[in-house]
N, C-alpha and C. Protein backbone atom coordinates (compact mmCIF):
# COMPACT_ATOMS: atom_id res chain seq x y z
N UNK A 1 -20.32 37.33 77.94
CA UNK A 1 -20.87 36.15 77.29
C UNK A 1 -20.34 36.08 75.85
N UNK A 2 -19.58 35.20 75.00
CA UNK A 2 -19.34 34.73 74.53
C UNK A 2 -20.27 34.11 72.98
N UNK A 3 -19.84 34.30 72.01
CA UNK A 3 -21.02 34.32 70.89
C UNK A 3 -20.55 32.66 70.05
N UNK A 4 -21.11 32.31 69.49
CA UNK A 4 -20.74 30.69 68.39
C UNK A 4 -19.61 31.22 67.98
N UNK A 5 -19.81 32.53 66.93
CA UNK A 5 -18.40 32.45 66.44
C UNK A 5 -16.98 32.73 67.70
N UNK A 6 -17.45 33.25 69.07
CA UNK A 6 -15.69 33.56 69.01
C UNK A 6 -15.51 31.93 70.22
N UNK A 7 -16.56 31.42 70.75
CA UNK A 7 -16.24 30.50 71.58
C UNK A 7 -15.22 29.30 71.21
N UNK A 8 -15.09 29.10 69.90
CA UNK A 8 -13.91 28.43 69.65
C UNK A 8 -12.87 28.94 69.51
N UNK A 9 -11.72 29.17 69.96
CA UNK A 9 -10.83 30.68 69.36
C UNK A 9 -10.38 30.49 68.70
N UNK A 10 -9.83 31.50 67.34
CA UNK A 10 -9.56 31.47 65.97
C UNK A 10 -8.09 31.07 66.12
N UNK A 11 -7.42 30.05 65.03
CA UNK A 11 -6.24 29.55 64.80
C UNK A 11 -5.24 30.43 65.19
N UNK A 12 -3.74 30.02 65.41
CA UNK A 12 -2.75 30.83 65.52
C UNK A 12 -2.70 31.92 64.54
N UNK A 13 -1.79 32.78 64.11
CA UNK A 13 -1.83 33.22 62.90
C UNK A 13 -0.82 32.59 61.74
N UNK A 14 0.00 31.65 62.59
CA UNK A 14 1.19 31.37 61.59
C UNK A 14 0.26 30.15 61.02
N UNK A 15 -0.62 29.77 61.58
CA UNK A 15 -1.31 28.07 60.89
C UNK A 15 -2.59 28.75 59.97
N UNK A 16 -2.78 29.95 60.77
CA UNK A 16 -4.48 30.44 59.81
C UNK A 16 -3.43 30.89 58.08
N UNK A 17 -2.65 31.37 57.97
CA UNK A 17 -1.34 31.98 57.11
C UNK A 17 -1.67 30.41 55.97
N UNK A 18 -0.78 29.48 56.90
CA UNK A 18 -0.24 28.34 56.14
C UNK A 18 -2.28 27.71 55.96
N UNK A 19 -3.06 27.89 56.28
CA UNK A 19 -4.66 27.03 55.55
C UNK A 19 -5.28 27.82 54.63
N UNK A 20 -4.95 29.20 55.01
CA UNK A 20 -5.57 29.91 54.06
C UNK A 20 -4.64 29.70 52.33
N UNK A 21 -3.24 29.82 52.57
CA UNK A 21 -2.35 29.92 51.41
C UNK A 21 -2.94 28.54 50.56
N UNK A 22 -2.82 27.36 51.55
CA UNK A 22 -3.23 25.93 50.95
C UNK A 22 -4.55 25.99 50.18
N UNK A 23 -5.49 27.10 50.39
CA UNK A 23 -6.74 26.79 49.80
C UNK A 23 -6.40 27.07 48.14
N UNK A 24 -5.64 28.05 48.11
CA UNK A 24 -5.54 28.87 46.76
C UNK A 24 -5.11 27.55 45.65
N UNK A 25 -4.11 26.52 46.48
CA UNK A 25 -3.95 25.51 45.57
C UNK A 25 -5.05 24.28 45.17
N UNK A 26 -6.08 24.29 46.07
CA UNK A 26 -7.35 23.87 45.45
C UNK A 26 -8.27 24.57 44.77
N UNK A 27 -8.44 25.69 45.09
CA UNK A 27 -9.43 26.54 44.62
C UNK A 27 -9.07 27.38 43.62
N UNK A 28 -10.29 27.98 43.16
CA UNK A 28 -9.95 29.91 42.28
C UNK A 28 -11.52 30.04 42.03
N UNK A 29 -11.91 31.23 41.82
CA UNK A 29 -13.05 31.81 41.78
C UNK A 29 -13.51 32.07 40.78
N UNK A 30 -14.84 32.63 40.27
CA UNK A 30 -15.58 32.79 39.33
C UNK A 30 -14.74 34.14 38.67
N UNK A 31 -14.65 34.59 39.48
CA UNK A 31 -14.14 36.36 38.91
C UNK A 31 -12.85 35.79 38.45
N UNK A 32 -11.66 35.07 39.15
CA UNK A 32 -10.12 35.27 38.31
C UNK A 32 -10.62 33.96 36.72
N UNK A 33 -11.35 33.09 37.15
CA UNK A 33 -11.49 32.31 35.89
C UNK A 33 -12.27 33.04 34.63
N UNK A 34 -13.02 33.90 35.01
CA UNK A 34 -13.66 35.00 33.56
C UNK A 34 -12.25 36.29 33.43
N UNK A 35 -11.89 36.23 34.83
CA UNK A 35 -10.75 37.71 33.68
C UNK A 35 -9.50 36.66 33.17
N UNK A 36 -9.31 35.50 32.82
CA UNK A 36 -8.33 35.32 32.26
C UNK A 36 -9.11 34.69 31.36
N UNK A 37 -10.18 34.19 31.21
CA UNK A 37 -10.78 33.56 29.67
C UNK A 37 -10.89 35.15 29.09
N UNK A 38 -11.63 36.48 29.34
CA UNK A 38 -11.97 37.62 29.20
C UNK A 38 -9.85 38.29 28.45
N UNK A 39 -9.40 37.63 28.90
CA UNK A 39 -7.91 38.55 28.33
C UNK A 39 -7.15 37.80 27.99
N UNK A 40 -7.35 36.61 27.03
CA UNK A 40 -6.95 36.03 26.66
C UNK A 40 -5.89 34.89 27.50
N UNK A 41 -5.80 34.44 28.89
CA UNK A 41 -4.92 34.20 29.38
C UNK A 41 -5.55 32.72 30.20
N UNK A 42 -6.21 31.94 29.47
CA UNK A 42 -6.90 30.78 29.90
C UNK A 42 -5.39 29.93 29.75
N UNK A 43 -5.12 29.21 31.01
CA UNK A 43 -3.81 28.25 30.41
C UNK A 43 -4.34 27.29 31.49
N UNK A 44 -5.59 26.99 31.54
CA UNK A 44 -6.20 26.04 31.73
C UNK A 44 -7.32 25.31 30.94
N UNK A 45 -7.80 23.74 31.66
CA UNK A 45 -9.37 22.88 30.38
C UNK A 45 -10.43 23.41 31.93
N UNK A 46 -11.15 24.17 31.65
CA UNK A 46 -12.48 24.22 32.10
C UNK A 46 -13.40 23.30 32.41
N UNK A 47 -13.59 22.55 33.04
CA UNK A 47 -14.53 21.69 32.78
C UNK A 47 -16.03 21.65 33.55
N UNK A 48 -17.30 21.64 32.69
CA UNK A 48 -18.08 21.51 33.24
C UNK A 48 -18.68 20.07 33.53
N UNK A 49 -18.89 19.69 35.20
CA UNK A 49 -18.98 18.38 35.31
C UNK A 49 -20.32 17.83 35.85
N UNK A 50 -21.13 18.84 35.42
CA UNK A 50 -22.58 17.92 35.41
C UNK A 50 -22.79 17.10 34.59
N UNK A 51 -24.02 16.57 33.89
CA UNK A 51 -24.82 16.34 32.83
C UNK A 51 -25.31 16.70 31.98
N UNK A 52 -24.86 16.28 30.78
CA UNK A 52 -24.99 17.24 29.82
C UNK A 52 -26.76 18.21 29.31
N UNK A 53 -27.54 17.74 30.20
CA UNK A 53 -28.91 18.12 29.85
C UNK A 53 -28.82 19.63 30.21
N UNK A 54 -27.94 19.13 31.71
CA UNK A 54 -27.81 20.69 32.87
C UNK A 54 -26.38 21.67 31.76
N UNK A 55 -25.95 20.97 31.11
CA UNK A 55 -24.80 21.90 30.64
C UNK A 55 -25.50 22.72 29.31
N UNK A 56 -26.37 21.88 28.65
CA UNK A 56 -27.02 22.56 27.38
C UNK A 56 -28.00 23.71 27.90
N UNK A 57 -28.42 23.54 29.05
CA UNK A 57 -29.65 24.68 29.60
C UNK A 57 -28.85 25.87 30.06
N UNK A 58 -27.33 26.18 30.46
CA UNK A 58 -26.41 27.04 29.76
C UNK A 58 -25.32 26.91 30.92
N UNK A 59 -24.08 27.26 30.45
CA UNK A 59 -22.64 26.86 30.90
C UNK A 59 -22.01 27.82 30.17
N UNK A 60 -20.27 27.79 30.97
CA UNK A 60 -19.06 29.08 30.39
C UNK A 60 -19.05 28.82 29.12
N UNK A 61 -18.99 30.03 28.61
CA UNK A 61 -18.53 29.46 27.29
C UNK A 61 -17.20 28.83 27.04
N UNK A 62 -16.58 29.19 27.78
CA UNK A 62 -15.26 28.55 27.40
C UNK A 62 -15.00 26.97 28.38
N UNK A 63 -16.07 26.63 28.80
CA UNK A 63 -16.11 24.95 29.29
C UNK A 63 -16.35 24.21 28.02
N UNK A 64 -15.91 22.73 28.84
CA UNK A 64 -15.79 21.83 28.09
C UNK A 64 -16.92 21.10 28.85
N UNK A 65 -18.00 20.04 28.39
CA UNK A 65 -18.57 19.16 29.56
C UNK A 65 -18.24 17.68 29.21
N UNK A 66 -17.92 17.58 30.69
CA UNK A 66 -17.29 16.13 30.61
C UNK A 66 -17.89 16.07 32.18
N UNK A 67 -19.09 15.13 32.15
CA UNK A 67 -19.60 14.89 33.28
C UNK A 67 -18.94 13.96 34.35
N UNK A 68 -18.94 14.26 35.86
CA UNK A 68 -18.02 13.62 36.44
C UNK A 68 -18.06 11.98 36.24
N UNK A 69 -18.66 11.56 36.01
CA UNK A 69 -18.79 10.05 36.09
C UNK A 69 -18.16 9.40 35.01
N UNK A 70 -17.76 10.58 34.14
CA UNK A 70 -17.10 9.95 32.56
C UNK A 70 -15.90 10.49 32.81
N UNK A 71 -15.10 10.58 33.75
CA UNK A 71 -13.88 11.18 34.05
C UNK A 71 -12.74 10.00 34.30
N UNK A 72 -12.27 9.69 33.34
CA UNK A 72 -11.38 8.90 33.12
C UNK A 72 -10.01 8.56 32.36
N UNK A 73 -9.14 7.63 32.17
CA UNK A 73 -8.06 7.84 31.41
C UNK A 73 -7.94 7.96 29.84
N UNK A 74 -9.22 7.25 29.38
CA UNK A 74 -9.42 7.42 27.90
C UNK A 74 -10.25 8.62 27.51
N UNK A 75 -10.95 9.25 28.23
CA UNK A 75 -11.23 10.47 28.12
C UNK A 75 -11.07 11.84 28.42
N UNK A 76 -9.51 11.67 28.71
CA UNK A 76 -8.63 12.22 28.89
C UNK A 76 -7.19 12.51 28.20
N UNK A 77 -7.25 11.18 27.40
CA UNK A 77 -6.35 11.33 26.71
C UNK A 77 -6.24 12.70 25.23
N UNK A 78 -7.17 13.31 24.97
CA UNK A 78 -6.79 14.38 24.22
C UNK A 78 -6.13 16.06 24.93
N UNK A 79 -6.01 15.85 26.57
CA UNK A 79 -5.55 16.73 26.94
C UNK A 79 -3.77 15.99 27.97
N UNK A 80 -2.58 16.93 27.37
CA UNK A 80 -1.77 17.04 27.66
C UNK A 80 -1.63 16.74 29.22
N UNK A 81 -0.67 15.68 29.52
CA UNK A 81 -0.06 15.60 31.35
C UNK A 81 -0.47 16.67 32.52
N UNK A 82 0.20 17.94 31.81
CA UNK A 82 0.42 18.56 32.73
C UNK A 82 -0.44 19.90 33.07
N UNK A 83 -1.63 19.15 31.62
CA UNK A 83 -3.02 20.47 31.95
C UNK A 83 -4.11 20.42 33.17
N UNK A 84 -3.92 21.91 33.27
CA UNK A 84 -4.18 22.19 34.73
C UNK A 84 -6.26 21.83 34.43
N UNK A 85 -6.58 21.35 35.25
CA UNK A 85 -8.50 21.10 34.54
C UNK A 85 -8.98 22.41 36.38
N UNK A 86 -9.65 22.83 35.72
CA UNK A 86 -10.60 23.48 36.54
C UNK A 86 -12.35 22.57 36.49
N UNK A 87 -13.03 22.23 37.55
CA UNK A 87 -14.06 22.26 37.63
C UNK A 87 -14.61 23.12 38.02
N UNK A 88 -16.03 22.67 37.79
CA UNK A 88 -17.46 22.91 38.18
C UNK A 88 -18.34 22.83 38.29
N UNK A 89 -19.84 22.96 39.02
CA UNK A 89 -20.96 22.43 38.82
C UNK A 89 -21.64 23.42 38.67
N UNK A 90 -23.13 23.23 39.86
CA UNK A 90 -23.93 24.21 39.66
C UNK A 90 -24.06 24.91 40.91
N UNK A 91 -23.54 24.59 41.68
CA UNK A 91 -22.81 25.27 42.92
C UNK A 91 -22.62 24.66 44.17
N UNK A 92 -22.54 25.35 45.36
CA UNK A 92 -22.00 24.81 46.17
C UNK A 92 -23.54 24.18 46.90
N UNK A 93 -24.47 23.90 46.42
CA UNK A 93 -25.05 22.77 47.06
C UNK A 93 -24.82 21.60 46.45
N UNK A 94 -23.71 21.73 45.61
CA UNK A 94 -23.33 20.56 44.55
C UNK A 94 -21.73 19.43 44.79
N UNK A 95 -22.02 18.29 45.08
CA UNK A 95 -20.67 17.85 45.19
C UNK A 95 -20.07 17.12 44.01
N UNK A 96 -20.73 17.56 42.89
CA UNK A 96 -20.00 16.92 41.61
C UNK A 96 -18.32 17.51 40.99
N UNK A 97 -18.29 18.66 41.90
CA UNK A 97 -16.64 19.32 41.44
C UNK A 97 -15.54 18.41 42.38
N UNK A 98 -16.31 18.11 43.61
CA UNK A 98 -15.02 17.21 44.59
C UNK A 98 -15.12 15.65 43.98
N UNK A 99 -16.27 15.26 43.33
CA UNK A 99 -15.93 13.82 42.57
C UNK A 99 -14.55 13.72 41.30
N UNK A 100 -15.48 14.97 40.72
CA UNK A 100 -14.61 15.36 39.67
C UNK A 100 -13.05 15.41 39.49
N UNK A 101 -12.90 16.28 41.25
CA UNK A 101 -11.42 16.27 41.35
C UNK A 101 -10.74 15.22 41.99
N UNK A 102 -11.34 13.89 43.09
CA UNK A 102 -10.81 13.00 43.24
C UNK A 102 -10.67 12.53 42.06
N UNK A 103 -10.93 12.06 41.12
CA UNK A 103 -11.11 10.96 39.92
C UNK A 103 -9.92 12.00 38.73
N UNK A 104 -9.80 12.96 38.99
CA UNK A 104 -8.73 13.69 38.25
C UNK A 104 -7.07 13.68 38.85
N UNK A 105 -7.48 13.77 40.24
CA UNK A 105 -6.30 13.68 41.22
C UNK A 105 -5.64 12.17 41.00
N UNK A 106 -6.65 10.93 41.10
CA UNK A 106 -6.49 9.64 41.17
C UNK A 106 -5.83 9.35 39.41
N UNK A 107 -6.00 9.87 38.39
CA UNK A 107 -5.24 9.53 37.45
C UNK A 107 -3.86 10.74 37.52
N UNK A 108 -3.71 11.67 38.52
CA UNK A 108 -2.33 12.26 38.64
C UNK A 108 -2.44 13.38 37.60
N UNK A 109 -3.57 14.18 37.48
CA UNK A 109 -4.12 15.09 37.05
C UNK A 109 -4.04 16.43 37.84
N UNK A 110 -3.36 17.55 37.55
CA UNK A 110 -3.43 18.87 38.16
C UNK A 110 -4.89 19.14 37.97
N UNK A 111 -5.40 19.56 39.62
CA UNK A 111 -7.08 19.38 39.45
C UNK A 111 -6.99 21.30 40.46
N UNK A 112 -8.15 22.06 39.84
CA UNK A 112 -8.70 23.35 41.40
C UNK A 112 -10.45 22.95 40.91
N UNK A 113 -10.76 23.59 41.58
CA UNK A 113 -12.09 23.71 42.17
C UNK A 113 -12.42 25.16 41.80
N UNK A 114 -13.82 25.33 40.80
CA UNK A 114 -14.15 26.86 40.76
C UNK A 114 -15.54 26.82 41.62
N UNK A 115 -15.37 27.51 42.82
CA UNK A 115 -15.56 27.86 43.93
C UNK A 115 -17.07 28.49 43.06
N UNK A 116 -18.07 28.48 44.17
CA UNK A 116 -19.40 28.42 43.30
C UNK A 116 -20.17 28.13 42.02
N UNK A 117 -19.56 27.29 41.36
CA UNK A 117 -19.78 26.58 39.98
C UNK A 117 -21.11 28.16 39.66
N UNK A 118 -22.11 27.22 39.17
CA UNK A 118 -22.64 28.45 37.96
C UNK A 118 -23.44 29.69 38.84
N UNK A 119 -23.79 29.16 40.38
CA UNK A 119 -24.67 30.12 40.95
C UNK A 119 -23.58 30.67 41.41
N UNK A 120 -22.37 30.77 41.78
CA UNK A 120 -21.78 31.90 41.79
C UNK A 120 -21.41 32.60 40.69
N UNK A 121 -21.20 31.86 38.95
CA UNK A 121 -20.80 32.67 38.33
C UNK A 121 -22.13 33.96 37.66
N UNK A 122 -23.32 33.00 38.08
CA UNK A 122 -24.45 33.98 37.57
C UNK A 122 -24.34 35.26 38.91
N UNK A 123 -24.22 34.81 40.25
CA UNK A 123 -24.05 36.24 41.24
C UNK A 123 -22.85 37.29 40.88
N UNK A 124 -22.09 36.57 39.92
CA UNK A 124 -21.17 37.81 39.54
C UNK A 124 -21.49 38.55 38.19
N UNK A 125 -22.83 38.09 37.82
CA UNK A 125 -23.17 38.86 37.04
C UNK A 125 -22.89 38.73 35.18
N UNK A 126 -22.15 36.95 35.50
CA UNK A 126 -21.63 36.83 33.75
C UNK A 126 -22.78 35.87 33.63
N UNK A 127 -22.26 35.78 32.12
CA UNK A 127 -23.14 35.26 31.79
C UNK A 127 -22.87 33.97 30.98
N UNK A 128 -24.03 32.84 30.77
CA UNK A 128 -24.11 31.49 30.64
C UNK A 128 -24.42 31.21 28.89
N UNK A 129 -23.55 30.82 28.49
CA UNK A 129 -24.19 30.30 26.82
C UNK A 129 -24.94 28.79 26.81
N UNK A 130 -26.70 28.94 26.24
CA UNK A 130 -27.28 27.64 26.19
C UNK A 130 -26.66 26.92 24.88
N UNK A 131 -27.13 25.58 24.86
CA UNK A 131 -26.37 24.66 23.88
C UNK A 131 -25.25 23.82 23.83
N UNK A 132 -25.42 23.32 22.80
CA UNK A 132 -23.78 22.40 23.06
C UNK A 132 -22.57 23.38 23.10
């Protein structure tokens, strides 16, 4: 007898290869986005894309908040073409990072996704600065 997970059978390996590789170009995680703010090697804009009420009650320190709904070409214009923006929210019961990144993608914006916005970055144990 047969269980949920194996009754569908798992992808080839040459296609599971090529979906898994594709994710890395949407995504990155809580842990590689703190060890490169942590070692100086941020060569990305952070962005936190809630509301700013939820960003003052505490967020990365090294985010910016620019809530998704204000994500646009004039508020955008102080960051360079070809800067890479990371989102985030407050996690993955949250779909404000995939608004975020259509509306970043749609002005031709290098957009990833940080993969558990703040409840994953609090399960890894960093920590959140309150305030502007």
């Amino acid at each position: 007898m047969s269980s949920a997970v194996s009754r569908a059978p798992a992808a080839a390996s040459e296609l599971a290869l090529k979906h898994f590789q594709s994710l890395l170009q949407y995504e990155t995680d809580c842990w590689d986005i703190h060890h490169a703010i942590s070692n100086q090697r941020q060569d990305f804009i952070l962005l936190d894309v809630r509301g700013v009420e939820l960003f003052q009650q505490g967020h990365i320190e090294a985010a910016i908040n620019l809530p998704w709904s204000q994500i646009n070409q004039k508020n955008l214009e102080r960051f360079p073409l070809d800067s890479l923006f990371v989102v985030y929210c407050a996690g993955p019961h949250c779909n404000a990072t995939e608004k975020a990144a259509i509306r970043l993608a749609k002005l031709n914006r290098p957009v990833k996704k940080m993969i558990g916005g703040v409840c994953g970055w609090l399960d890894e144990g960093f920590e959140l600065k309150k305030g502007a």
